[in-house]
Each structure stands twice: as C-alpha cells, then as structure tokens.
N, C-alpha and C. Protein backbone atom coordinates (compact mmCIF):
# COMPACT_ATOMS: atom_id res chain seq x y z
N UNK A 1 98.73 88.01 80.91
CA UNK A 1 99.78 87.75 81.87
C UNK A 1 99.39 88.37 83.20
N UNK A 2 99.48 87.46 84.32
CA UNK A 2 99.62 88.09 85.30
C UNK A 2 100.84 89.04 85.94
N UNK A 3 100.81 90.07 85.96
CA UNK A 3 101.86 90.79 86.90
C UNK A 3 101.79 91.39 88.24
N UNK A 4 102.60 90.66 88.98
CA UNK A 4 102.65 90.75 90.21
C UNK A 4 104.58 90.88 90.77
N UNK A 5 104.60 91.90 90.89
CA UNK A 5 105.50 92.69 91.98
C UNK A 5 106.29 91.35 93.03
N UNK A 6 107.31 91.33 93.19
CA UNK A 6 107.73 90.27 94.63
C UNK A 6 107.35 90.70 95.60
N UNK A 7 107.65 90.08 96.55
CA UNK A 7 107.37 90.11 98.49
C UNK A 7 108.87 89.62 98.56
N UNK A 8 109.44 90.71 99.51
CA UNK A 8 110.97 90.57 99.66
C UNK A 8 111.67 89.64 98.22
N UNK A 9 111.00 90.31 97.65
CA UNK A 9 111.57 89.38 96.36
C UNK A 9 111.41 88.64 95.59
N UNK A 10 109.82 88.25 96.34
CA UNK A 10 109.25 87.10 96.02
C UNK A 10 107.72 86.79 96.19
N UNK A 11 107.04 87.96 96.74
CA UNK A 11 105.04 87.48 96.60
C UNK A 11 104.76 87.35 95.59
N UNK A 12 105.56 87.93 94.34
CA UNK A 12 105.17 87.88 92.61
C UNK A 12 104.32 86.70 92.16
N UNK A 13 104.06 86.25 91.16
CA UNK A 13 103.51 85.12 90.45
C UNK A 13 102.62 84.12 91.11
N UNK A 14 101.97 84.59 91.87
CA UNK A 14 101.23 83.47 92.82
C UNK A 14 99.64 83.03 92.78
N UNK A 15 99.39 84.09 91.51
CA UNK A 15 98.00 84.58 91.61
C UNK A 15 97.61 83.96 90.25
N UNK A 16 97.81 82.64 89.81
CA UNK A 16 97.28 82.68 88.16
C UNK A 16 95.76 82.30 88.65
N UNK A 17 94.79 82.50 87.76
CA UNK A 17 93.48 82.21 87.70
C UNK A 17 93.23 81.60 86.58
N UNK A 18 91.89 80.82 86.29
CA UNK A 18 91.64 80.24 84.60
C UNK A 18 91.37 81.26 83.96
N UNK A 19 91.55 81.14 82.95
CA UNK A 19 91.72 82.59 81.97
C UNK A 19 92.42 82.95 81.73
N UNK A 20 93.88 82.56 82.22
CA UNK A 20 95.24 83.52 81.94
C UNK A 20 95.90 82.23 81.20
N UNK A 21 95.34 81.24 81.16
CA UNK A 21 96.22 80.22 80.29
C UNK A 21 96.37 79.74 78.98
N UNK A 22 95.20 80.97 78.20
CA UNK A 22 95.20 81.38 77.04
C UNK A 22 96.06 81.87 76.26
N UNK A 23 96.86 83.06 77.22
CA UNK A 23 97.85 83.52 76.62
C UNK A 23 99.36 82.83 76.55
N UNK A 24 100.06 82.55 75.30
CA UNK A 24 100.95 82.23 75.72
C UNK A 24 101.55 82.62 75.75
N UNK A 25 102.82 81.87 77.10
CA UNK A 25 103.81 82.87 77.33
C UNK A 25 105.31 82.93 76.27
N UNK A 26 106.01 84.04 76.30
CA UNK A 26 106.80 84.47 75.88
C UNK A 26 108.23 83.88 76.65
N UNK A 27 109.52 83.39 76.08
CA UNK A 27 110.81 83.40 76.96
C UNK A 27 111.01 84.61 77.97
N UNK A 28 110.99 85.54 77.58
CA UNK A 28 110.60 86.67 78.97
C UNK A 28 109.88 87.21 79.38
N UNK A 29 108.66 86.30 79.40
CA UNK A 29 107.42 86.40 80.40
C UNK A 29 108.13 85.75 81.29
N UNK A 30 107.80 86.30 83.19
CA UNK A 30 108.51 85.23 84.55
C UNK A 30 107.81 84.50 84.54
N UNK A 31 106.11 84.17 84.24
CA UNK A 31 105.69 83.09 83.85
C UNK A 31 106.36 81.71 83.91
N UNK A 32 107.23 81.84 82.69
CA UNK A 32 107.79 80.87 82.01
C UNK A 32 109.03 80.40 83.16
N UNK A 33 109.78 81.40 83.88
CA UNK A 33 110.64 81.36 84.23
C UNK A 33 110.55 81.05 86.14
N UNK A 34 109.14 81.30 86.54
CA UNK A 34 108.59 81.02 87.85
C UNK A 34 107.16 80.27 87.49
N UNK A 35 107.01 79.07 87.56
CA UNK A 35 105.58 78.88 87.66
C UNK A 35 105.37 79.01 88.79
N UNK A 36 103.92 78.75 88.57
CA UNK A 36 102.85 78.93 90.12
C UNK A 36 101.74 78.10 89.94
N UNK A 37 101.41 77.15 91.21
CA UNK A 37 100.58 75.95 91.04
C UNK A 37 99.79 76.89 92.54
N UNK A 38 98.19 76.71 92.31
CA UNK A 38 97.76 76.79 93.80
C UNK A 38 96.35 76.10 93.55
N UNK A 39 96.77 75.02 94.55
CA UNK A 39 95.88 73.81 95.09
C UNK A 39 94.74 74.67 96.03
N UNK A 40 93.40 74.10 96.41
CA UNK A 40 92.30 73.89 97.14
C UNK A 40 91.27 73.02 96.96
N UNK A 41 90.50 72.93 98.06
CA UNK A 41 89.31 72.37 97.67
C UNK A 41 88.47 72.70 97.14
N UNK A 42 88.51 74.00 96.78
CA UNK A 42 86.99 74.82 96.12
C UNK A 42 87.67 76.00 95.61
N UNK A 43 87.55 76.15 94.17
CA UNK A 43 87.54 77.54 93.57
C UNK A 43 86.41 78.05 92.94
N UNK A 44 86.20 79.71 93.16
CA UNK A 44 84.87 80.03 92.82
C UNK A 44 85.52 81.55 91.89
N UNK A 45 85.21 81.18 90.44
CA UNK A 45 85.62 82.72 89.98
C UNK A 45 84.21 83.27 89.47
N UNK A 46 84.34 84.95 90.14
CA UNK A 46 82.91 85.30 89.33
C UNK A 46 83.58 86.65 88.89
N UNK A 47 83.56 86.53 87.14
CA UNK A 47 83.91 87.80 86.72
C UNK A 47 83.16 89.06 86.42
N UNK A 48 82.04 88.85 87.10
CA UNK A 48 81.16 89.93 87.25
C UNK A 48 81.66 90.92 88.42
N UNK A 49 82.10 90.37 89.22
CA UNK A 49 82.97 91.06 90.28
C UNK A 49 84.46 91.03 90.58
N UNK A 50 85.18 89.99 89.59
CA UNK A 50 86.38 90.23 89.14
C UNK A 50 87.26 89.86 90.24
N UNK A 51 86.81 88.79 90.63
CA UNK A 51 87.01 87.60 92.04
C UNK A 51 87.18 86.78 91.72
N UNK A 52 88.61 85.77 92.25
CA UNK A 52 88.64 84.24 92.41
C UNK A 52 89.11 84.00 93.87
N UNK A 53 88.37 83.12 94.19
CA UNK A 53 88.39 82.93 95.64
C UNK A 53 88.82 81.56 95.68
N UNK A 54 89.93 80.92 96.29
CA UNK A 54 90.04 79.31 96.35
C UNK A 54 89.95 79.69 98.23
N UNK A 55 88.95 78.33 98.36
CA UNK A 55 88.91 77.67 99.90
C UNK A 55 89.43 76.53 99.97
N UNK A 56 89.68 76.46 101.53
CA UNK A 56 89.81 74.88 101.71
C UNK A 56 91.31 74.97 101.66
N UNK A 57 92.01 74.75 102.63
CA UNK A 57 93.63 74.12 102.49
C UNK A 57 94.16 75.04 101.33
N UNK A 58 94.15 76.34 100.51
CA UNK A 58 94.84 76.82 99.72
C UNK A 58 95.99 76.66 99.86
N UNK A 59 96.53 76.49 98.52
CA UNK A 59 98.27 76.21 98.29
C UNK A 59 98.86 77.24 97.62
N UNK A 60 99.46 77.63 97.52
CA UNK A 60 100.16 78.55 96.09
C UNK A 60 101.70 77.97 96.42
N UNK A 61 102.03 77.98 95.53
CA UNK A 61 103.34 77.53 95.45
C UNK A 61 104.08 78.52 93.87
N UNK A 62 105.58 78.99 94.03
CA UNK A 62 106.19 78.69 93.25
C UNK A 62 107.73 78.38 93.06
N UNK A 63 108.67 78.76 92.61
CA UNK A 63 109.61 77.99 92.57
C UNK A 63 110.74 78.13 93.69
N UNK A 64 110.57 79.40 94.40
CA UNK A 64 110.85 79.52 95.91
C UNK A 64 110.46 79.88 97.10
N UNK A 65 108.71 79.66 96.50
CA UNK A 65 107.76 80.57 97.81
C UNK A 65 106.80 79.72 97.67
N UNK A 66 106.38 79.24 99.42
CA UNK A 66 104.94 78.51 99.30
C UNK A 66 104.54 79.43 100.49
N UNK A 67 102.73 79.68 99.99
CA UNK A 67 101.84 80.24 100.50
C UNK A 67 100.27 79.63 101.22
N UNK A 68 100.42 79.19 102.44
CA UNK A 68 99.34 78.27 102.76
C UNK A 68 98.29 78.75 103.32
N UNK A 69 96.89 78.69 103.12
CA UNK A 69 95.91 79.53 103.92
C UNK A 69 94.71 78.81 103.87
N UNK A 70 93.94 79.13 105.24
CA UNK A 70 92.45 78.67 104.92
C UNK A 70 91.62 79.04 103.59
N UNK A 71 92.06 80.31 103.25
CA UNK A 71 91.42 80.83 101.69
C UNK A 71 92.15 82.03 101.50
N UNK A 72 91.82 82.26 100.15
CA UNK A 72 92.70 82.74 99.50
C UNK A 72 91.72 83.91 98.35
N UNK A 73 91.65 84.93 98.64
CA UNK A 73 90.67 85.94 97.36
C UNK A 73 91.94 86.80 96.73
N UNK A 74 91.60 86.93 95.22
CA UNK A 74 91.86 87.89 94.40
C UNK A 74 91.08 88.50 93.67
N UNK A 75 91.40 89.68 93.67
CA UNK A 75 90.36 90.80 93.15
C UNK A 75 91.70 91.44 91.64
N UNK A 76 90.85 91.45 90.71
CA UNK A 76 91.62 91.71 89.17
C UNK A 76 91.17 92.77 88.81
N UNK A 77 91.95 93.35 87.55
CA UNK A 77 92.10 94.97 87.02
C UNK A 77 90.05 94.12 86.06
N UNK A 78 89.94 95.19 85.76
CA UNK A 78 88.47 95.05 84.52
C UNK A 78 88.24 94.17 83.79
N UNK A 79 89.71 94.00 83.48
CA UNK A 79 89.92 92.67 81.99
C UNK A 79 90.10 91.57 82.73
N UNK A 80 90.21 91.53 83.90
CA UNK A 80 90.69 90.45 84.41
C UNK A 80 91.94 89.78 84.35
N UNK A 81 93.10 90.75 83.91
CA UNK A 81 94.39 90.32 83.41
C UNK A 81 95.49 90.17 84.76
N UNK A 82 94.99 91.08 85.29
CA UNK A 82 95.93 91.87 86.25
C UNK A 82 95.74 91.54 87.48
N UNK A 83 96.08 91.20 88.67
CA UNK A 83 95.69 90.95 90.27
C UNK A 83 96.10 92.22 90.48
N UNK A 84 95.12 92.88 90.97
CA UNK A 84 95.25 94.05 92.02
C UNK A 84 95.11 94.20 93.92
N UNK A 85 94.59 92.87 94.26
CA UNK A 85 94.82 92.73 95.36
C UNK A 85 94.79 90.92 95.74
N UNK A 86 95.52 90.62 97.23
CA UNK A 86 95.17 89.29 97.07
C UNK A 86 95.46 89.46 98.62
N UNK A 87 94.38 88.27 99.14
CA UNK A 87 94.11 88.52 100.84
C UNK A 87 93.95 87.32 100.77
N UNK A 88 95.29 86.43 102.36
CA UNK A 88 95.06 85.32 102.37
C UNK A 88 94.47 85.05 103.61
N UNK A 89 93.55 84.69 103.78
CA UNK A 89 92.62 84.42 105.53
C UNK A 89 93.08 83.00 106.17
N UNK A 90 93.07 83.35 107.65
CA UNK A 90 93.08 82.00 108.37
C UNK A 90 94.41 81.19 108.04
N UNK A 91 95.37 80.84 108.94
CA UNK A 91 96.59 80.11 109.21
C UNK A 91 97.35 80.53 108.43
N UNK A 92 97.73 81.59 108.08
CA UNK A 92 98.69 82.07 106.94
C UNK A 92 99.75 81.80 107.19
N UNK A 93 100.67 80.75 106.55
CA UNK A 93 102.33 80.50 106.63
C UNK A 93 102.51 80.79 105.05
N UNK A 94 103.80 81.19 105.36
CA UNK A 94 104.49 81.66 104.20
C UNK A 94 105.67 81.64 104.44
N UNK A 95 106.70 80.39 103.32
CA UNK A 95 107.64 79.53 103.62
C UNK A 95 108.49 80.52 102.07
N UNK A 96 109.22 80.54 101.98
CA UNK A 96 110.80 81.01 101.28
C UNK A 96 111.64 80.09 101.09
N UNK A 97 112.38 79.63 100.07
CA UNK A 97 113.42 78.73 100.03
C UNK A 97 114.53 79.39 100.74
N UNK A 98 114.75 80.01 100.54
CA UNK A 98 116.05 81.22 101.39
C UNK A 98 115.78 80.59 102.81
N UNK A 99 114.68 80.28 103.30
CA UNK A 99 114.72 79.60 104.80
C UNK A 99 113.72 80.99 105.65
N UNK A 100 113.26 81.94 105.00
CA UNK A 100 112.61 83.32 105.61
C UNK A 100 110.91 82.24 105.32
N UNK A 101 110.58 82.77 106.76
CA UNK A 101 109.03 82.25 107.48
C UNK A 101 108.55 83.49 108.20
N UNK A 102 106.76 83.09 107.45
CA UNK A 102 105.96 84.20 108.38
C UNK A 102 104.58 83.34 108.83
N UNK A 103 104.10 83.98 109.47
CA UNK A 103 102.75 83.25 110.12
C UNK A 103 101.74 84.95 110.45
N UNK A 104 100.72 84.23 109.99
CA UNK A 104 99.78 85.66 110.70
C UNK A 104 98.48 85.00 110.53
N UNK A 105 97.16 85.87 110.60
CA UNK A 105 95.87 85.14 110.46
C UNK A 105 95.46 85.86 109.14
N UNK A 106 96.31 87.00 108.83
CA UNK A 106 95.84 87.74 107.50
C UNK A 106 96.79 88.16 106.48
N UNK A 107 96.90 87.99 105.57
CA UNK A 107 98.07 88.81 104.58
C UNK A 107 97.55 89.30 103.41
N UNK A 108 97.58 90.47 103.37
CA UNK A 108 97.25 91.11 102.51
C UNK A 108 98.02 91.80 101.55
N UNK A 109 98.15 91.64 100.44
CA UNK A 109 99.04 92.11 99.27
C UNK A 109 98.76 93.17 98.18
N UNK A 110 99.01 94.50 98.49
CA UNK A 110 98.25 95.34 97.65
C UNK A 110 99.47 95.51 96.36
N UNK A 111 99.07 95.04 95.22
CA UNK A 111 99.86 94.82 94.25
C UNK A 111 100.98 96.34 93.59
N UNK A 112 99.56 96.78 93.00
CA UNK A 112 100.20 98.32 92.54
C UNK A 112 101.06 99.07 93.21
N UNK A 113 100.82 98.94 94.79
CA UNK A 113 101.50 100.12 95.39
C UNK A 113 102.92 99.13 96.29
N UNK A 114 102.36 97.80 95.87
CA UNK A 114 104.08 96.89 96.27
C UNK A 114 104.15 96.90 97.79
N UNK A 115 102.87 96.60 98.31
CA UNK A 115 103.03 96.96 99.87
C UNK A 115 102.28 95.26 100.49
N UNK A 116 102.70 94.81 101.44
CA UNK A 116 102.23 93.43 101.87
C UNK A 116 102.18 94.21 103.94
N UNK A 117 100.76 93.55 103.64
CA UNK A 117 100.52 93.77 105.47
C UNK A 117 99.64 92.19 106.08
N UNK A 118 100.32 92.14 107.27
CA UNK A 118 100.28 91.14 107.83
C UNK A 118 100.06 91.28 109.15
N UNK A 119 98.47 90.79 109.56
CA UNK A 119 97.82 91.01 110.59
C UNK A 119 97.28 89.87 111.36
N UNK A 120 97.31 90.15 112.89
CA UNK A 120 96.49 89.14 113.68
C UNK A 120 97.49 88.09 113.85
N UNK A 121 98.26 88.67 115.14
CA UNK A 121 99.74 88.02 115.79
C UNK A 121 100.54 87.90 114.40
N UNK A 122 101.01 88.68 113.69
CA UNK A 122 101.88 88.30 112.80
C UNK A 122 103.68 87.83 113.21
N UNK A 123 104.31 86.88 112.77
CA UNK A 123 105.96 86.40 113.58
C UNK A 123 106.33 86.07 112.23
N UNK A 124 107.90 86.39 111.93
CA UNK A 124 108.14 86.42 110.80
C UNK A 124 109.76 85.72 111.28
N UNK A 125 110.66 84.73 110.86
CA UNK A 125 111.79 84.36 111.00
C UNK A 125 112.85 84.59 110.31
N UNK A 126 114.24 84.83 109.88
CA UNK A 126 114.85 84.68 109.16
C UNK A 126 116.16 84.66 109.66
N UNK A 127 117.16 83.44 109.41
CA UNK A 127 118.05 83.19 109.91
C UNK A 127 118.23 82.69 111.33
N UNK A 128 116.80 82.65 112.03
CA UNK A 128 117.04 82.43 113.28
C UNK A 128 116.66 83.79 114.45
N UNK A 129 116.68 84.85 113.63
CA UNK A 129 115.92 86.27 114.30
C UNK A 129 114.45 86.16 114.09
N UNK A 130 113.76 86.68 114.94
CA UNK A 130 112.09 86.73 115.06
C UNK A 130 111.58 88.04 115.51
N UNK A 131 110.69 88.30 114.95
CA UNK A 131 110.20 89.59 114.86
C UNK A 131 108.58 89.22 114.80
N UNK A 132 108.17 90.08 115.91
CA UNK A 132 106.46 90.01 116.06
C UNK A 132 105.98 91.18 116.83
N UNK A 133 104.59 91.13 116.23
CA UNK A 133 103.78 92.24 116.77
C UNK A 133 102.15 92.16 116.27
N UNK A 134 101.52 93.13 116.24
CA UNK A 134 100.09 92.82 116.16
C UNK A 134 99.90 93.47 114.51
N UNK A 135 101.26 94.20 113.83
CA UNK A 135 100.68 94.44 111.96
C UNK A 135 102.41 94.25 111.51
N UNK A 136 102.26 93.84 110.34
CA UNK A 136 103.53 94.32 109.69
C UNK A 136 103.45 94.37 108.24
N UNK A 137 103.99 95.57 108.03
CA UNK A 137 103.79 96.10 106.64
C UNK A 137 105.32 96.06 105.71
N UNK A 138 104.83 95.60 105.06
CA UNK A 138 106.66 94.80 104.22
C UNK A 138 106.42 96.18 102.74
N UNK A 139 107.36 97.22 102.55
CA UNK A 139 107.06 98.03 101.88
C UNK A 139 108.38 97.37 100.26
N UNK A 140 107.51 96.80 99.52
CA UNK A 140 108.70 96.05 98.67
C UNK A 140 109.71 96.67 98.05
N UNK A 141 109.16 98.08 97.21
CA UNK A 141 110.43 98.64 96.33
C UNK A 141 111.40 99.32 97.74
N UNK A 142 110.98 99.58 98.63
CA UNK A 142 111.54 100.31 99.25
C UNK A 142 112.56 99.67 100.35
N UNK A 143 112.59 98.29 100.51
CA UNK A 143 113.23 97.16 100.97
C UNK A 143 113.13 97.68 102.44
N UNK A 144 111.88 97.69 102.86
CA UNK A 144 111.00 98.29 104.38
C UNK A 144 110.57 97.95 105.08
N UNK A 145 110.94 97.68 106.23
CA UNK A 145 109.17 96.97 107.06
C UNK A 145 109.06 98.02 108.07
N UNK A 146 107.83 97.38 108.69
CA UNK A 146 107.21 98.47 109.86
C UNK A 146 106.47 97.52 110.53
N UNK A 147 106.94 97.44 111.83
CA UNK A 147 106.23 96.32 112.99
C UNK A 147 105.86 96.98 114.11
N UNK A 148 104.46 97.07 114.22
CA UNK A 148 103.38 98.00 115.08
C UNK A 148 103.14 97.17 116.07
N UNK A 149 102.86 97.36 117.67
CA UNK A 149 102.61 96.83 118.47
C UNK A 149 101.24 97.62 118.76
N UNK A 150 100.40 97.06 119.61
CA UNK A 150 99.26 98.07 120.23
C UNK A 150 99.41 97.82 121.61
N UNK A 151 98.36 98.67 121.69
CA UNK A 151 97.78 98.65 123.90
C UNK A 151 98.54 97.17 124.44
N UNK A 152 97.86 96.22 123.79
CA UNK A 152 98.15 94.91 124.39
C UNK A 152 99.13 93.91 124.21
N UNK A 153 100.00 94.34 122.96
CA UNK A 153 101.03 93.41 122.31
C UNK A 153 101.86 94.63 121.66
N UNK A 154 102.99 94.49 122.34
CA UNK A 154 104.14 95.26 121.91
C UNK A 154 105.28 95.01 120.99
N UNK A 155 105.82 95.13 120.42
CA UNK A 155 107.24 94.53 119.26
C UNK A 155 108.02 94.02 119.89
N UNK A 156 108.16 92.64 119.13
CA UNK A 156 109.01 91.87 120.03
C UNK A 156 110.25 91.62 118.86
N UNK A 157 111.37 91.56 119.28
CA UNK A 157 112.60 91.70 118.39
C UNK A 157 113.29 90.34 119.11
N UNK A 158 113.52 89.20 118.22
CA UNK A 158 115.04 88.43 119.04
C UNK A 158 116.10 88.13 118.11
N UNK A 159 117.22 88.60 118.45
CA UNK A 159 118.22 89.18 117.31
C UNK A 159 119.49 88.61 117.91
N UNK A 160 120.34 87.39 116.73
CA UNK A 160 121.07 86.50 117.22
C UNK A 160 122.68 87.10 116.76
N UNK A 161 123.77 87.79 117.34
CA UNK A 161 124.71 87.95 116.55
C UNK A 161 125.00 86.74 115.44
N UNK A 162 126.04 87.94 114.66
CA UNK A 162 126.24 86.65 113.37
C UNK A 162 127.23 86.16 114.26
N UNK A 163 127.88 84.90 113.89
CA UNK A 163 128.85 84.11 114.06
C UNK A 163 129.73 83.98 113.02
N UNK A 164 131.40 84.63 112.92
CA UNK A 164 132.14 84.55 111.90
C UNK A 164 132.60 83.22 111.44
N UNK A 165 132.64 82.81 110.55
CA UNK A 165 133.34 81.58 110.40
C UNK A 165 134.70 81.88 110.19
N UNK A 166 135.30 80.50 111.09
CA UNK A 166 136.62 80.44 111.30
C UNK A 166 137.35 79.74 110.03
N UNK A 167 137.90 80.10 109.04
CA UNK A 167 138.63 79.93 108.33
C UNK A 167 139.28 77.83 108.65
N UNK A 168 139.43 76.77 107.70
CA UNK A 168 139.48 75.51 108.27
C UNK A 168 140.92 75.36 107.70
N UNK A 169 141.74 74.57 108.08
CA UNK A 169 142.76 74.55 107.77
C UNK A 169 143.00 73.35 107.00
C-alpha cells in the first residue's frame, strides 16, 4: 500500500507505481476508497534507486485532486512500498474539487514530515483570495502555510470580504 499523508487534505494517494497492484486492497485501505490514475508519456521505474519518474504531460488524478506537470519523480522507502518524496517539475497546476488552485514551477512533497513546498512564482487561489510569492510551504498536520517573498518578489495577499447571504423570502 501506498501511504501518503493529504495536502490540505488532500496530496494523499497520488503516487501509485507498478508494483503496488499486487497487493490487494482491503475495505479500509483509502486505496479502495480514493483511487488514483496518473497518465504520461513516458514512465521509467528503476528500483535500484527506488525511482519512478513519469514525463511528458503527467497527470495524477484522484477523486478530488488533479495534479498536472511536465514530470513527475518519486523516490520510495527500500521495499519500495512507501513514497517518501514526490517532486513535480515544470507547469505545476494543482486543481481541488473544493475549487482551491495552485500553480508554481516546482512542488515538492516531503511525505513523512507532511510538509508540501512550492517554488518558482508559486499563486495559490481559494474562493477568490490569491496569495503569491517566490516559496510556500503548506505544513499539513499543522493546518499552516508560510509565504516567503525575497529581494525581488514580495508577498502578495488579495483578500475578498465574505459576503453574507441575505436570507430569501
């Protein structure tokens, strides 16, 4: 089984590789309960180094998160069971059914420690608020972020009051 942690709830399950479809899953494996499909033009696994790399248009998809990138590497525990890291390069969008969008040129997902950083103009949407800067580090158990500006690009915040709804008669 793969286990993978969410991203706001949701980077979890995104990472299956061949080899994990041996095992079958259990009613409470999330497996069963989130699949995950991810399309490319080229996958290359070498378990000598405990790498699967898909190029080309990568897809990941699952049942409320799509993940799009020029390529896509995961690096696995020894056995190869486990994703311990996963780095998506080049045009990174990352779509949410909830309607939450990010864009960056890098995203990086360090599994164990539940931390997602997102580099190289990263802009992230939700609800209509936008938030950008040059890193952002999404700290998951801790329901966290941290948006770093540098020398040349500073944090940019645009933050829409809510609007109450008026009761209809």
């Amino acid at each position: 089984m793969v286990r993978i942690a969410g991203w706001a709830g949701a980077l979890l399950l995104l990472f299956w590789v061949p080899g994990q479809a041996a095992q079958a899953p259990t009613p409470k494996d999330p497996a069963v309960e989130r699949p995950t499909t991810v399309t490319a033009d080229r996958l290359e696994v070498n378990r000598k180094e405990r790498k699967a790399i898909y190029t080309g248009n990568a897809v990941a998809r699952t049942t409320d998160l799509t993940v799009t990138a020029d390529r896509m590497e995961f690096l696995f525990d020894a056995k190869m069971e486990e994703v311990e890291l996963m780095v998506a390069i080049g045009n990174v969008h990352i779509h949410r059914q909830d309607g939450t969008k990010a864009v960056s040129e890098r995203a990086t997902y360090f599994v164990p420690q539940e931390r997602v950083v997102l580099e190289g103009h990263p802009r992230a949407w939700r609800e209509g608020n936008m938030v950008s800067g040059t890193r952002m580090t999404l700290y998951l158990q801790e329901d966290r972020q941290v948006v770093e500006g540098d020398g040349s690009e500073r944090v940019t915040a645009v933050i829409y009051p809510k609007r109450e709804s008026k009761p209809t008669r």
